[in-house]
PDB file of N, CA and C in Angstrom:
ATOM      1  N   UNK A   1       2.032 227.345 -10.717  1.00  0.00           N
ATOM      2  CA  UNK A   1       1.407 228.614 -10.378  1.00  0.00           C
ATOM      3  C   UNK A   1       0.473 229.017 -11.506  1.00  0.00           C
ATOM      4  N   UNK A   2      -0.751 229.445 -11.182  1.00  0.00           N
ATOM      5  CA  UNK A   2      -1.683 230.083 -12.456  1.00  0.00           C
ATOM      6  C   UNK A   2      -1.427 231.143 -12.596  1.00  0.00           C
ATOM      7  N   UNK A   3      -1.198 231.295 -14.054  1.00  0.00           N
ATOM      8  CA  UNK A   3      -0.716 232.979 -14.386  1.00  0.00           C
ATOM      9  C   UNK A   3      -2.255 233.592 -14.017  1.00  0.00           C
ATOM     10  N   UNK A   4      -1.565 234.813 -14.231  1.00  0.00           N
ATOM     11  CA  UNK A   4      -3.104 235.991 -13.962  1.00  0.00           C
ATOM     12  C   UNK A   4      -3.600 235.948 -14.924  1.00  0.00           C
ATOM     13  N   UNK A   5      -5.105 236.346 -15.240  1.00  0.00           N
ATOM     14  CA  UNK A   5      -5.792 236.396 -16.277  1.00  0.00           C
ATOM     15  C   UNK A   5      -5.648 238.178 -16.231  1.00  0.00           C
ATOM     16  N   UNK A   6      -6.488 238.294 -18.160  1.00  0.00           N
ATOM     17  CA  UNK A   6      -6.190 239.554 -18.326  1.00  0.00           C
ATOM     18  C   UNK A   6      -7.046 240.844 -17.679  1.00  0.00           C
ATOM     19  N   UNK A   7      -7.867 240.519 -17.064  1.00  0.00           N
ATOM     20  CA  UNK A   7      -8.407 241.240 -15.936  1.00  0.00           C
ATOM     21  C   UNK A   7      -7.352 241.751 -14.738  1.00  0.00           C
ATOM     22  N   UNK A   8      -6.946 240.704 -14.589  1.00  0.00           N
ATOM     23  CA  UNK A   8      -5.565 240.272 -13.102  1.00  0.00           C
ATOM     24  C   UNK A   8      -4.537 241.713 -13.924  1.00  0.00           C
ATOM     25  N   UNK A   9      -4.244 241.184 -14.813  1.00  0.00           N
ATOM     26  CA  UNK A   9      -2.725 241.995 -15.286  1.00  0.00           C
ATOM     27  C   UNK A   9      -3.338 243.756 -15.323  1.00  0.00           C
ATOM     28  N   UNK A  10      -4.351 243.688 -16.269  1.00  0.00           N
ATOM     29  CA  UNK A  10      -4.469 245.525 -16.813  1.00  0.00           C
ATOM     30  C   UNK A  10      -5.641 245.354 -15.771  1.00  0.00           C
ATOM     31  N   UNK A  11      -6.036 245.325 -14.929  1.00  0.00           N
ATOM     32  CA  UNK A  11      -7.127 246.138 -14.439  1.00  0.00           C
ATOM     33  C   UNK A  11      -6.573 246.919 -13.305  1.00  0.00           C
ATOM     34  N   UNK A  12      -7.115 247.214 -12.285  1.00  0.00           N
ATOM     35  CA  UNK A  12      -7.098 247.604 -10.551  1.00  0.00           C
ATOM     36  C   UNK A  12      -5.261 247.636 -10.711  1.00  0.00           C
ATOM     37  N   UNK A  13      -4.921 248.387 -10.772  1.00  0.00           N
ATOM     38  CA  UNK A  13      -3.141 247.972 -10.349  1.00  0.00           C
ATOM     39  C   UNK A  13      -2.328 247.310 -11.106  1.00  0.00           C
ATOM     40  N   UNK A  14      -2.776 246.532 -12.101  1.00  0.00           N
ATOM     41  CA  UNK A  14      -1.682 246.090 -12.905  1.00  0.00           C
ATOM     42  C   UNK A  14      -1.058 244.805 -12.298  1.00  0.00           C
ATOM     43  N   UNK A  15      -0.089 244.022 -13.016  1.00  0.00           N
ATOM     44  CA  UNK A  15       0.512 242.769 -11.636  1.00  0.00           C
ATOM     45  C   UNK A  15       0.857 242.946 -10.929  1.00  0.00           C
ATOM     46  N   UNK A  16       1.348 244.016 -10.572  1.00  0.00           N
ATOM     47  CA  UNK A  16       1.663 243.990  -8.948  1.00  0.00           C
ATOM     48  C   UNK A  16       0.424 243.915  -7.872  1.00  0.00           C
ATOM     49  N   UNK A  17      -1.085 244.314  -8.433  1.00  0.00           N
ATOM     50  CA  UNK A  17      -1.662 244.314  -7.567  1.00  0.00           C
ATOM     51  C   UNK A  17      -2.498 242.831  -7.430  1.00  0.00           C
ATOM     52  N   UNK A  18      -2.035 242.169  -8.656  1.00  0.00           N
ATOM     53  CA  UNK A  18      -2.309 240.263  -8.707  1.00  0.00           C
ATOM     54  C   UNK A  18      -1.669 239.739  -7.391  1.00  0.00           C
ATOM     55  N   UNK A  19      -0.161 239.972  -7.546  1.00  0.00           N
ATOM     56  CA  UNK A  19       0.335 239.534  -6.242  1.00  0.00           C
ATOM     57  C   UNK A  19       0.463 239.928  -5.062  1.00  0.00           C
ATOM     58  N   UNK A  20      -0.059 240.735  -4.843  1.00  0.00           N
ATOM     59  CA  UNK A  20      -0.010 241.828  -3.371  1.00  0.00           C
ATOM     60  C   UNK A  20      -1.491 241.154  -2.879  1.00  0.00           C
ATOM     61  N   UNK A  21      -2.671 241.071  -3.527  1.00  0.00           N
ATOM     62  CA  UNK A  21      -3.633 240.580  -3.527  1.00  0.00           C
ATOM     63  C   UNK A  21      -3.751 238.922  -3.064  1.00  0.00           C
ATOM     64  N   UNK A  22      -3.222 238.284  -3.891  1.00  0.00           N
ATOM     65  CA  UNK A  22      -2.670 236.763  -3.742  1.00  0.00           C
ATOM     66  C   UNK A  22      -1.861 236.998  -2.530  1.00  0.00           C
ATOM     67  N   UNK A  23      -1.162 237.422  -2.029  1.00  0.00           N
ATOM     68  CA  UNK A  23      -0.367 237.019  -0.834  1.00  0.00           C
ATOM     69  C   UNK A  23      -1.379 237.683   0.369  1.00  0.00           C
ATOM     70  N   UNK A  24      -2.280 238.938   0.485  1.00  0.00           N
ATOM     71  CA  UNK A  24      -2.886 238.824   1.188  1.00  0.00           C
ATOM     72  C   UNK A  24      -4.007 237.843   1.383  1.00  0.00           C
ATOM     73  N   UNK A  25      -4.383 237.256   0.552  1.00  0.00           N
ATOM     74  CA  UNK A  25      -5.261 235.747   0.275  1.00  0.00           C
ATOM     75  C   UNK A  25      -5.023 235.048   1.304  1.00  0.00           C
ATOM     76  N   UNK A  26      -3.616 234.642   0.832  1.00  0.00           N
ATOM     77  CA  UNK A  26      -2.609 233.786   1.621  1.00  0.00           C
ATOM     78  C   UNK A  26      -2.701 234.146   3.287  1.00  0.00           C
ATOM     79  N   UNK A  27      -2.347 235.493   3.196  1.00  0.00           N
ATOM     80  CA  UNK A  27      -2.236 235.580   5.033  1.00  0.00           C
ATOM     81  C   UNK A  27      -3.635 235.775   5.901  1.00  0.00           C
ATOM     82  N   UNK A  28      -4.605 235.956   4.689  1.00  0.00           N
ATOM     83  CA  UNK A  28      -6.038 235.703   5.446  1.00  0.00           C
ATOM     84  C   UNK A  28      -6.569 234.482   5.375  1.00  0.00           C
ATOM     85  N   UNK A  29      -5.849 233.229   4.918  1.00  0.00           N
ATOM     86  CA  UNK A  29      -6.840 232.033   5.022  1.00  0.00           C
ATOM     87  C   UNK A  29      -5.374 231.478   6.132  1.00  0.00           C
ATOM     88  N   UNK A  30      -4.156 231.796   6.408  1.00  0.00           N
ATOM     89  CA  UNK A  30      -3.400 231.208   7.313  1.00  0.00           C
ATOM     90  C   UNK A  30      -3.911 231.906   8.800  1.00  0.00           C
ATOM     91  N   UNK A  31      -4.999 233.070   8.446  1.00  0.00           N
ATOM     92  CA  UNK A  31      -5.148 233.679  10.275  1.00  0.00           C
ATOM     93  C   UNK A  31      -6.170 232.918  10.381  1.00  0.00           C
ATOM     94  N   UNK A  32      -7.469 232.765   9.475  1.00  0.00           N
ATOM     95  CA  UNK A  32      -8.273 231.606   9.423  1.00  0.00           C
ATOM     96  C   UNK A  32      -8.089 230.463  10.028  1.00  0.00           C
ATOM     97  N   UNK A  33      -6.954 229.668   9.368  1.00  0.00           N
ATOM     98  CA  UNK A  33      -6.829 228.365   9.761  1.00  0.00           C
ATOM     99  C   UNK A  33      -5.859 228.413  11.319  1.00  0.00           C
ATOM    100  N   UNK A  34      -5.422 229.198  11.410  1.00  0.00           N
ATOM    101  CA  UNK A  34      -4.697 229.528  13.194  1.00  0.00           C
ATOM    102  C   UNK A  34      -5.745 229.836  14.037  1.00  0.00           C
ATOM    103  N   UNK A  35      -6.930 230.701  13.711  1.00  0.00           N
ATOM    104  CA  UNK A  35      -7.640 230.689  14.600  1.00  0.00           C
ATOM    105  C   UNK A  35      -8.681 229.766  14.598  1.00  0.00           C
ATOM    106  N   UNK A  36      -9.168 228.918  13.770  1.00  0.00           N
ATOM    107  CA  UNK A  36     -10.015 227.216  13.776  1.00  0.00           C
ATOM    108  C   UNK A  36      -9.238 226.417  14.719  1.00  0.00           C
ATOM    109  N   UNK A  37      -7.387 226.551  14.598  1.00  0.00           N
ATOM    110  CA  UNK A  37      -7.378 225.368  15.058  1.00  0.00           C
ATOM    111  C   UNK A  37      -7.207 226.070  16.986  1.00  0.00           C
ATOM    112  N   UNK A  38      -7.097 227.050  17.110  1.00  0.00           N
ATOM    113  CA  UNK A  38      -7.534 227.854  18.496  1.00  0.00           C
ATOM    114  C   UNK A  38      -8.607 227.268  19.196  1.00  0.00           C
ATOM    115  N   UNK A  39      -9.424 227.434  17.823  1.00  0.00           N
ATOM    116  CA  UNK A  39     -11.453 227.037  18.030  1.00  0.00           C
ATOM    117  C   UNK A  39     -11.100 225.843  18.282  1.00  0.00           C
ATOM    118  N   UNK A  40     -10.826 224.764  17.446  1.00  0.00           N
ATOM    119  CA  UNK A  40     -10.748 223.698  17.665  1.00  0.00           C
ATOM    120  C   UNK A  40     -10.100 223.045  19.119  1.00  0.00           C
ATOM    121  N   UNK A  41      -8.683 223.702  19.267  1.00  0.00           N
ATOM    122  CA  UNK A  41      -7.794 223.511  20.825  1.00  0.00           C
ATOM    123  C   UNK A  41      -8.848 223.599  22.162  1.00  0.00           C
ATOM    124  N   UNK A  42      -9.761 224.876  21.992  1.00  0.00           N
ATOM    125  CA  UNK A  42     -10.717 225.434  22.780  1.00  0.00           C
ATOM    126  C   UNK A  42     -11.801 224.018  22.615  1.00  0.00           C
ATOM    127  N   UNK A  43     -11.897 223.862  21.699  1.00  0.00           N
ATOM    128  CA  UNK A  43     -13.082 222.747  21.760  1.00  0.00           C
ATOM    129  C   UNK A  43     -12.438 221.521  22.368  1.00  0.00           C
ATOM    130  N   UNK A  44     -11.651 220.569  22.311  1.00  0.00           N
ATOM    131  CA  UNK A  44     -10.782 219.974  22.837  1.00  0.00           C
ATOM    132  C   UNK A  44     -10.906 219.672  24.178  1.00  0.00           C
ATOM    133  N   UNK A  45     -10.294 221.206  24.288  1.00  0.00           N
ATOM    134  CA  UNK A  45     -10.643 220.986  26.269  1.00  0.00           C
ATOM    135  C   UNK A  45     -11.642 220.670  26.663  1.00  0.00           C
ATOM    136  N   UNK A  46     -12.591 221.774  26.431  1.00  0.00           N
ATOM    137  CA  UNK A  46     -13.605 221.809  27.086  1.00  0.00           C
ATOM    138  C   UNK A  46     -14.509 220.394  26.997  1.00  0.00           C
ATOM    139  N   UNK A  47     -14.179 219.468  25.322  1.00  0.00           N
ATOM    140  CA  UNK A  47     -14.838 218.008  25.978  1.00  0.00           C
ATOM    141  C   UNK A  47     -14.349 217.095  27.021  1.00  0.00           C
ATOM    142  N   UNK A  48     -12.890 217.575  27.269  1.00  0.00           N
ATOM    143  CA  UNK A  48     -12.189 216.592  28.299  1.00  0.00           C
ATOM    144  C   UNK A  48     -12.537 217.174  29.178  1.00  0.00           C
ATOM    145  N   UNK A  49     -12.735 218.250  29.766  1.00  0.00           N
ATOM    146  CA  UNK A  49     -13.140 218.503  30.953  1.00  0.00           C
ATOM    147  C   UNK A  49     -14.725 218.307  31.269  1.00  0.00           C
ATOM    148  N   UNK A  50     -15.439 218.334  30.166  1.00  0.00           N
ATOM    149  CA  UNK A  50     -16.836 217.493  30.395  1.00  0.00           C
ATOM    150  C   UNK A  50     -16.681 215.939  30.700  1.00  0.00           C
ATOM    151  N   UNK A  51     -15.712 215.279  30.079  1.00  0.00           N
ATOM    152  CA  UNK A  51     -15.845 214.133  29.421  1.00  0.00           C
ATOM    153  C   UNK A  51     -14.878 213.142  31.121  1.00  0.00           C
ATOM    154  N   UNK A  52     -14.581 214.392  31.712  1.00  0.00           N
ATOM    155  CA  UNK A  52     -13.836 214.249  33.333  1.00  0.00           C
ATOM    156  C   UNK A  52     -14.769 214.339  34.025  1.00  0.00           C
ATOM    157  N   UNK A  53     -15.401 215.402  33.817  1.00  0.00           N
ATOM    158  CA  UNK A  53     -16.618 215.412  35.283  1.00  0.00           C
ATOM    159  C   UNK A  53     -17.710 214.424  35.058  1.00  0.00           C
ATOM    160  N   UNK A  54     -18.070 213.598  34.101  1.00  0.00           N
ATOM    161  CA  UNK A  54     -18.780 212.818  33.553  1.00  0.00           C
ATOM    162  C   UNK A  54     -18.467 211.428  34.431  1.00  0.00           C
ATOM    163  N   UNK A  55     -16.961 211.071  33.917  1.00  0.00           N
ATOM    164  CA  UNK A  55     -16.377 209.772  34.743  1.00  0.00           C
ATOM    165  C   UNK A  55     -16.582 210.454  36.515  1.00  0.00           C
ATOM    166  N   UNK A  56     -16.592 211.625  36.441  1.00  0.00           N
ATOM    167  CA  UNK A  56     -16.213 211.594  38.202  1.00  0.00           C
ATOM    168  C   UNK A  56     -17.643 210.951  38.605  1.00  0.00           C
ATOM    169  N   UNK A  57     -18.742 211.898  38.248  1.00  0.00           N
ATOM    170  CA  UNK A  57     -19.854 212.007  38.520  1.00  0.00           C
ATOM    171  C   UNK A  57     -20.323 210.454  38.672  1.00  0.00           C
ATOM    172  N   UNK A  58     -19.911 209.952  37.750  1.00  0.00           N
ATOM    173  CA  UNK A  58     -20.084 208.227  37.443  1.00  0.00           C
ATOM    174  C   UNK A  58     -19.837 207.403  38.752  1.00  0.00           C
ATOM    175  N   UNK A  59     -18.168 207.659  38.740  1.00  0.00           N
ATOM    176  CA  UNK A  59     -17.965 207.090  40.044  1.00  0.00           C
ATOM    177  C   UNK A  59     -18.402 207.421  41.335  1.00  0.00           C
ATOM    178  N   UNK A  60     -18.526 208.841  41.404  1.00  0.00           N
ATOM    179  CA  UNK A  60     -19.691 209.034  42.904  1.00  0.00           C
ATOM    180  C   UNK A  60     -20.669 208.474  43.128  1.00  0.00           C
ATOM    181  N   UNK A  61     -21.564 208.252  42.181  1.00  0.00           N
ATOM    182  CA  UNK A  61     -23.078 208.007  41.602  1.00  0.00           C
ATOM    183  C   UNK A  61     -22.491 206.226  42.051  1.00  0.00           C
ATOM    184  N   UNK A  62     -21.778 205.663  41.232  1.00  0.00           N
ATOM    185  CA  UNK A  62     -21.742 204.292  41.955  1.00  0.00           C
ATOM    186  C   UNK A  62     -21.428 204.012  43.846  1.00  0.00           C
ATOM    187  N   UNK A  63     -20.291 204.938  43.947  1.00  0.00           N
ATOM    188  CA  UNK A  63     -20.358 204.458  45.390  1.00  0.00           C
ATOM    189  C   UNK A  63     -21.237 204.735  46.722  1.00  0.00           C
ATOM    190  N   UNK A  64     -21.939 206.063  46.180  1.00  0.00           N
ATOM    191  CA  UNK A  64     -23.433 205.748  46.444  1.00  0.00           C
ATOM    192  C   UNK A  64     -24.159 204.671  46.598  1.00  0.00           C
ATOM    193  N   UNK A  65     -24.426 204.510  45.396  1.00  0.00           N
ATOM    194  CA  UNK A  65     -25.504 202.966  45.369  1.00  0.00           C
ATOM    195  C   UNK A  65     -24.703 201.950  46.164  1.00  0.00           C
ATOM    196  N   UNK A  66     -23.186 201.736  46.053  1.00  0.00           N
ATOM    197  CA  UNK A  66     -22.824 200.415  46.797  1.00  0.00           C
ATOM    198  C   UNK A  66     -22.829 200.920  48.214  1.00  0.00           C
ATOM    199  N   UNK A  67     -22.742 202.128  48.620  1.00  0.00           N
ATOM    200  CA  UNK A  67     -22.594 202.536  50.637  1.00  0.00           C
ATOM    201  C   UNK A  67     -24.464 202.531  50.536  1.00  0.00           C
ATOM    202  N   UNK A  68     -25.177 202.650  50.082  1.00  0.00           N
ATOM    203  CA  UNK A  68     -26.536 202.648  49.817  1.00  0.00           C
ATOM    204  C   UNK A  68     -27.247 201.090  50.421  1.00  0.00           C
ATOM    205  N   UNK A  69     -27.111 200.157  48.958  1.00  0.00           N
ATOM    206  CA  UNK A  69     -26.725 198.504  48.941  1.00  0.00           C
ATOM    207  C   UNK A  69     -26.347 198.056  50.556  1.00  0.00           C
ATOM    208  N   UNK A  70     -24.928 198.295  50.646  1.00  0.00           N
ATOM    209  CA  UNK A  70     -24.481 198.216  52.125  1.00  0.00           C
ATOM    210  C   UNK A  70     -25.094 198.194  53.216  1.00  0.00           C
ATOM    211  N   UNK A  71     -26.108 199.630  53.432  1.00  0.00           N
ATOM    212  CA  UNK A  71     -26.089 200.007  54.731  1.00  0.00           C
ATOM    213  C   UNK A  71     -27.440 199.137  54.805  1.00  0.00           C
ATOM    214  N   UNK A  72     -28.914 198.993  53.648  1.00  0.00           N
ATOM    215  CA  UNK A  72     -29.459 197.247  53.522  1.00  0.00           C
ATOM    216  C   UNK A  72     -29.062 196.750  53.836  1.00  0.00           C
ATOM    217  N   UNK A  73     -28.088 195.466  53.528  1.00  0.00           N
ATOM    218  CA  UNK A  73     -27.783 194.492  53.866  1.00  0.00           C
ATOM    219  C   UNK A  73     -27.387 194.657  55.680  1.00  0.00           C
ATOM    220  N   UNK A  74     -26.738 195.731  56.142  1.00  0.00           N
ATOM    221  CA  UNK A  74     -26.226 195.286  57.501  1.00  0.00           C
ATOM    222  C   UNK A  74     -27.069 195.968  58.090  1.00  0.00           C
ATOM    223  N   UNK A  75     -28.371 196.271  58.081  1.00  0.00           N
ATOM    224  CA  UNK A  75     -29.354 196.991  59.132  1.00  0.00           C
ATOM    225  C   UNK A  75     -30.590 195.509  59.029  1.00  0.00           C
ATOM    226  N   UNK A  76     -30.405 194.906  58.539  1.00  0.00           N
ATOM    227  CA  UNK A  76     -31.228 192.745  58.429  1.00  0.00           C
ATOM    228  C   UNK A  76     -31.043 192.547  59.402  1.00  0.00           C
TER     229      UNK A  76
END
């Protein structure tokens, strides 16, 4: 643990307000990192659900071309 410097100890509050300070640190970079990984969860989906309609689209788009292909060949 880094002790406080002497600013930390005699200034604003004294040590108690070093550690009251430091632990709110603490609970603002843990709402931070809960809500990134939210952002992140949110990001997640939303490529699989692109990354789904992509393959669908794919496979429509082919059986197209092969009922397409097809209906050529048997109208010869």
């Amino acid at each position: 643990m880094d002790a406080p410097s002497w600013a930390d100890q005699w200034g604003e509050g004294g040590i108690g307000a070093y550690e009251a300070g430091k632990d709110s640190k603490e609970k603002k970079d843990e709402k931070n990192n809960s809500s990134s990984m939210k952002k992140m969860d949110k990001a997640k989906a939303a490529a699989m659900v692109g990354a789904q309609k992509v393959k669908n689209g794919t496979s429509v788009g082919i059986k197209w071309i092969k009922t397409q292909c097809q209906k050529k060949s048997s109208s010869k």
